[in-house]
Structure formats: C-alpha cells, structure tokens
Protein backbone atom coordinates (compact mmCIF):
# COMPACT_ATOMS: atom_id res chain seq x y z
CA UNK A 1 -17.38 15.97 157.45
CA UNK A 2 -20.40 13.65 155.82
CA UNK A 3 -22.89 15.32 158.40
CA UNK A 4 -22.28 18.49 156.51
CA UNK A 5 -23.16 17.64 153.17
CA UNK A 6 -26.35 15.86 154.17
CA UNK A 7 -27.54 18.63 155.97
CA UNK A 8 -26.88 20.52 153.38
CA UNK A 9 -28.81 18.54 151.01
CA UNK A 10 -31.38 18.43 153.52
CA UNK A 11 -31.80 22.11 154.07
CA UNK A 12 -31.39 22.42 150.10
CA UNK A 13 -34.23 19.74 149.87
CA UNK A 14 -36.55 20.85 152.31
CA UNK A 15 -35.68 24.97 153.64
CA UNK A 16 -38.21 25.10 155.54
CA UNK A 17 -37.06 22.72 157.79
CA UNK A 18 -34.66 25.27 159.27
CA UNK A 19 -37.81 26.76 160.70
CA UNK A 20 -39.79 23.99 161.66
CA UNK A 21 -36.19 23.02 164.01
CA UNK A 22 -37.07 26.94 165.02
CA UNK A 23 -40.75 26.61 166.23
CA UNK A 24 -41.50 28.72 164.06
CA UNK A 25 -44.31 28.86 160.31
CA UNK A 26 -42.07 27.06 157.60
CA UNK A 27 -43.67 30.17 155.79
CA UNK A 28 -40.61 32.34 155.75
CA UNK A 29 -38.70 30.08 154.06
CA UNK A 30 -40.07 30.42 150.51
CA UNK A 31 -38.53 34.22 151.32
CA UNK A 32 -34.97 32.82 151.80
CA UNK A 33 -32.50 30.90 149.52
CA UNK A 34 -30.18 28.35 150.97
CA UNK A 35 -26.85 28.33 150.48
CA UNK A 36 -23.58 27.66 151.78
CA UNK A 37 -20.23 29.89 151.24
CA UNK A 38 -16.38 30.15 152.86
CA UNK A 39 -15.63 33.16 154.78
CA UNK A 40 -11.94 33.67 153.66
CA UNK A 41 -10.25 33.94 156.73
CA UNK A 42 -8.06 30.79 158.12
CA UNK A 43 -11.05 29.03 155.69
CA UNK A 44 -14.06 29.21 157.46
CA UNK A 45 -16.64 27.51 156.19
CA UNK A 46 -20.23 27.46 156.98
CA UNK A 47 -22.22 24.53 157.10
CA UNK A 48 -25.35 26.89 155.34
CA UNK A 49 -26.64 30.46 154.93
CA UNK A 50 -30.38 31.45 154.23
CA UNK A 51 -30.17 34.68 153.09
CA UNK A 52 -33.48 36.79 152.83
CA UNK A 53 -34.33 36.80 148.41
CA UNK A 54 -36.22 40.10 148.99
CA UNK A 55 -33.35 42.44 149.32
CA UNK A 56 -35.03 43.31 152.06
CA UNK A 57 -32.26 44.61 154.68
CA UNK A 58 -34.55 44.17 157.57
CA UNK A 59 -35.00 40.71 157.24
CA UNK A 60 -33.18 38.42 159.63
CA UNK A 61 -30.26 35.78 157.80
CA UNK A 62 -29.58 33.15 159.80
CA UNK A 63 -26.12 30.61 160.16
CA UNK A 64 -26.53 27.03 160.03
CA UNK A 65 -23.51 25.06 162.15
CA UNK A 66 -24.60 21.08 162.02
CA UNK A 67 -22.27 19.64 164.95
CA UNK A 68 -22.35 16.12 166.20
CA UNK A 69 -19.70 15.93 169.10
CA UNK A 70 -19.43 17.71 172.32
CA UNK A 71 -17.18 20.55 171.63
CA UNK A 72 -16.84 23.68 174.89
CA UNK A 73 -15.61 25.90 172.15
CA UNK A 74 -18.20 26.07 169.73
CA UNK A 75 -20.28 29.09 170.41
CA UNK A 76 -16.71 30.75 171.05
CA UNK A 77 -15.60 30.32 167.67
CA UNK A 78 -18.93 30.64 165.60
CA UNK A 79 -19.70 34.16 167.17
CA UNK A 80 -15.68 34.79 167.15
C-alpha cells in the first residue's frame, strides 16, 4: 500500500511525531529508533516499530498500523 511507505518515511523523518499523534512530549522519541520488520507468520508485516534504544526492558515499544478504510476487523487481527 503507498500509505505505508509514506508513513514510514514520515515517522523515519520526523519520530517524534508518533508522540505528538499521542498527546504526549515528542521528548521520548530521541529514546526510540524507528523501524519497521515482518513477523514471519502468514507474513505479517508492520507498518512501524519504535523500539526503546536504551535496552531498557521497562520501557514501553509501541506498533504503528497506518489504515485508511473502514475495516470491523482490525483491532481483531492486530492484537490476534
């Protein structure tokens, strides 16, 4: 999908955009890199993954899904 790789660009760009979009200080996002990887099951991909640099375990990662169309199912299958 073209959505995905501009919000990938996007979040690659400008990480601390993820947070602003959160309400949240774009602080924390100088702690995380941005990335984007394929789960190899039935290939599932993720749209982007900030993982926490620090190797702190602790720290929360967080999954970026980018969708554009009404779809009932979606929350189903992310947290599937």
């Amino acid at each position: 999908m073209k959505t995905d790789s501009l919000f990938y660009r996007l979040f690659q760009i400008r990480p601390q955009l993820l947070f602003e979009l959160l309400s949240d200080s774009p602080q924390p996002a100088s702690s995380y890199q941005f990335t984007s990887v394929e789960v190899k099951q039935l290939a599932f991909r993720l749209d982007g993954l900030f993982l926490p640099q620090n190797g702190d375990r602790n720290a929360p990662f967080y999954v970026v899904e980018v969708q554009f169309q009404p779809d009932e199912e979606l929350y189903y299958r992310v947290f599937a």
